[in-house]
Protein backbone atom coordinates (compact mmCIF):
# COMPACT_ATOMS: atom_id res chain seq x y z
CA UNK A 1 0.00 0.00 0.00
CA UNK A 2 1.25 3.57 -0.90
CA UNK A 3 0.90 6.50 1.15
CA UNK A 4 2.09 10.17 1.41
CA UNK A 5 4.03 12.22 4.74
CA UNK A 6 3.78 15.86 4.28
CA UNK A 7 6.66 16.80 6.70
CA UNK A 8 9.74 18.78 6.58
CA UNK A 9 13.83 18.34 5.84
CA UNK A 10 14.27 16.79 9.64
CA UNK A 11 12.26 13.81 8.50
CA UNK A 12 14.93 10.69 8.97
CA UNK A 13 13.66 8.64 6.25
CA UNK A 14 13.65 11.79 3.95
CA UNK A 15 17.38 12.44 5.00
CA UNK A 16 17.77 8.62 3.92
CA UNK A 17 16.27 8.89 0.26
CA UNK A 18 18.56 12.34 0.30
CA UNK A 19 21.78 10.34 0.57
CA UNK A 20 20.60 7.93 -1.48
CA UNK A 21 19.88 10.85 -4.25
CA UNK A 22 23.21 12.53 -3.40
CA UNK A 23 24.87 9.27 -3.77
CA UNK A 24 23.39 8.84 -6.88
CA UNK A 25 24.07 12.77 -8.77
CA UNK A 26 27.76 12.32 -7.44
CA UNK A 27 28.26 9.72 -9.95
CA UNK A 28 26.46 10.90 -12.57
CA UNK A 29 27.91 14.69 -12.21
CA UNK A 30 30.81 13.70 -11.60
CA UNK A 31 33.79 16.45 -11.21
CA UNK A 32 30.46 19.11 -11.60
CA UNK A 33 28.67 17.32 -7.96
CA UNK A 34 30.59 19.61 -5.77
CA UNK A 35 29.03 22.97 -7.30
CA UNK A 36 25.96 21.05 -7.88
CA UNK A 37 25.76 20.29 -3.96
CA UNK A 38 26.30 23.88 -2.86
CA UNK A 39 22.88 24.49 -4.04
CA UNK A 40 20.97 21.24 -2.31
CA UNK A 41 20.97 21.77 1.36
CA UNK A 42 17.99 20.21 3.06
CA UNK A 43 18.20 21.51 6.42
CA UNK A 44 15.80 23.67 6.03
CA UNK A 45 13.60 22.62 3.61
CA UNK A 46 9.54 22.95 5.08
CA UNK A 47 7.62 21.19 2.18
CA UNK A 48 8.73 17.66 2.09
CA UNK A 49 6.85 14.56 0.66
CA UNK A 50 7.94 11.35 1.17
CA UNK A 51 6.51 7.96 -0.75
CA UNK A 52 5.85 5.05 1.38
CA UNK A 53 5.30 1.43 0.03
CA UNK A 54 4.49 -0.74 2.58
CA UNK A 55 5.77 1.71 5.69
CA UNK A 56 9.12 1.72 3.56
CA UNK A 57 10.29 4.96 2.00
CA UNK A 58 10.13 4.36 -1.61
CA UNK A 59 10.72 7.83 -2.85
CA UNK A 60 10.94 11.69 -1.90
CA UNK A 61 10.18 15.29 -3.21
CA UNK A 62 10.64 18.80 -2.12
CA UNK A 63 9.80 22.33 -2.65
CA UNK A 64 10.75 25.59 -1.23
CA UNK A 65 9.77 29.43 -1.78
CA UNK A 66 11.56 30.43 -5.04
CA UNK A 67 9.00 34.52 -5.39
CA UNK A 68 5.96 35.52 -3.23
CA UNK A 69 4.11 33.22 -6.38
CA UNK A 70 6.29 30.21 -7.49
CA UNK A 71 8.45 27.40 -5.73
CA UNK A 72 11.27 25.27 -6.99
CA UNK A 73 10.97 21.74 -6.68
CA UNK A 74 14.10 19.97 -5.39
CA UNK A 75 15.25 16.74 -4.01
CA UNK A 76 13.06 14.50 -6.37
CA UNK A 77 14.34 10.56 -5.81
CA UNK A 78 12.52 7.91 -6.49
CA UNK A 79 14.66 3.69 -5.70
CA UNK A 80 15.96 2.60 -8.86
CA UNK A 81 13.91 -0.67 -8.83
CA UNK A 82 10.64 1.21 -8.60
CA UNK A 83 10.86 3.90 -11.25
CA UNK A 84 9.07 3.50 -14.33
CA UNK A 85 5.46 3.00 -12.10
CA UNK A 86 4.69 6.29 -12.12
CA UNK A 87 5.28 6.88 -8.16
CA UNK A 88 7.83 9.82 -8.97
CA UNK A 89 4.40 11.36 -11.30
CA UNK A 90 2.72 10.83 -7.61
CA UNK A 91 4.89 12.65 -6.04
CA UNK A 92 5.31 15.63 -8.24
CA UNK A 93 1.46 15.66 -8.41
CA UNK A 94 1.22 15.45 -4.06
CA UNK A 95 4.31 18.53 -4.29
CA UNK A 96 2.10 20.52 -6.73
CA UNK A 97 -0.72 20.02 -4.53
CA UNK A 98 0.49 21.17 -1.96
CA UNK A 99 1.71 24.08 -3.00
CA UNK A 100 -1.27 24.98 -4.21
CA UNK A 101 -2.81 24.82 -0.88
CA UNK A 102 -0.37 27.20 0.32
CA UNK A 103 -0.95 29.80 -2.28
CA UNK A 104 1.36 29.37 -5.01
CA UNK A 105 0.91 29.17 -8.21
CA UNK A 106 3.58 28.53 -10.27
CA UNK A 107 6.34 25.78 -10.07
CA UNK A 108 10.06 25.95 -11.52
CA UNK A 109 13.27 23.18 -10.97
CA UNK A 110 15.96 22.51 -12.99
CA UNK A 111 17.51 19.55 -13.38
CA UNK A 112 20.92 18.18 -15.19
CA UNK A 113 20.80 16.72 -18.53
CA UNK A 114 22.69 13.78 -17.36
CA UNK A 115 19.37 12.62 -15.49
CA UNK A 116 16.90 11.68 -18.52
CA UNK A 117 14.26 9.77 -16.23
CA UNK A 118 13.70 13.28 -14.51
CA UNK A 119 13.76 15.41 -17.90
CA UNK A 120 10.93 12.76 -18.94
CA UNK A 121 9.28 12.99 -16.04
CA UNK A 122 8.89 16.52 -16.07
CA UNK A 123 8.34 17.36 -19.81
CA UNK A 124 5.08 14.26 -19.23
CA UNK A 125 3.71 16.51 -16.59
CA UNK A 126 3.49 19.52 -18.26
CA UNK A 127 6.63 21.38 -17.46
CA UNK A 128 8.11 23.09 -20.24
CA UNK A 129 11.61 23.51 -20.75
CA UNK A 130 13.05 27.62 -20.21
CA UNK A 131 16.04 29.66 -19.90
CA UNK A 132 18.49 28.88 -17.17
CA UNK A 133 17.61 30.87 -14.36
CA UNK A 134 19.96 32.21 -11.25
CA UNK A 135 22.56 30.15 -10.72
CA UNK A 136 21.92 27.87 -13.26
CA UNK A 137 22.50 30.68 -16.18
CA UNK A 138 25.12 29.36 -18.40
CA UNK A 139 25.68 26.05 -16.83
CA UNK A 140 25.26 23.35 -20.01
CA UNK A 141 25.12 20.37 -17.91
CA UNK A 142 21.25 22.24 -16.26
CA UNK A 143 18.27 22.12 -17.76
CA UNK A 144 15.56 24.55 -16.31
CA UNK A 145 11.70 23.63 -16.54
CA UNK A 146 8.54 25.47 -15.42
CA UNK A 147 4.68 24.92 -15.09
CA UNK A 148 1.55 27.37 -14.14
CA UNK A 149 -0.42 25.33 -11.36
CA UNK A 150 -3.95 25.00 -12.45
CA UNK A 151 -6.35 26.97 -10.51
């Protein structure tokens, strides 16, 4: 059985599925992690889902403030041997949600190119791909996505 926590970046299991995630971007980032990381802190963080399958944290997803009417989505993760089920579409769907009930209305992330189950994931749920923004201007491996919420 599946079911969502809404709780925040103190969460154990979501510090778990964080070093899993971190674990996982090192390798594929490789000698570009480091300025990567500088930009993923989680202690903080007071919109966190996690996925449960079972009472086992299956997967994880984040957002914070990004203006008074958008917020980024971070930390997405979802265990290698459950993606493709559409949990980590749950997820963004449960983030969205959320942030809806809280009065936003507009979503951004970005992402690295090196990460094509995320890029997928976002361009099927009706992000569309825009300029680099903040610290992500110029950086090639990044790939910057937004969405309006619907009312």
């Amino acid at each position: 059985m599946l079911h969502f926590n809404r709780t925040d970046s103190a969460n154990p299991d979501f510090i778990f599925l964080v070093q899993l995630l971190d674990a996982d971007l090192a390798k594929r980032d490789g000698d570009e992690h480091a300025f990567y990381a500088q930009f993923n802190k989680v202690d903080s963080i007071r919109h966190v889902v996690v996925l449960y399958e079972n009472e086992r944290p299956v997967g994880c997803g984040a957002f914070k403030p990004f203006d008074e009417k958008s917020v980024e989505i971070k930390r997405m993760y979802m265990l290698p041997e459950l993606r493709g089920r559409g949990f980590a579409s749950q997820i963004l769907h449960e983030l969205e949600q959320w942030a809806k009930e809280v009065g936003y209305v507009h979503c951004v992330l970005e992402t690295g190119k090196k990460q094509p189950e995320a890029i997928a994931l976002y361009l099927k749920s009706g992000y569309r791909v825009i300029p680099n923004f903040g610290q992500y201007a110029g950086v090639d491996n990044s790939i910057c996505f937004d969405k309006q919420l619907p009312v």
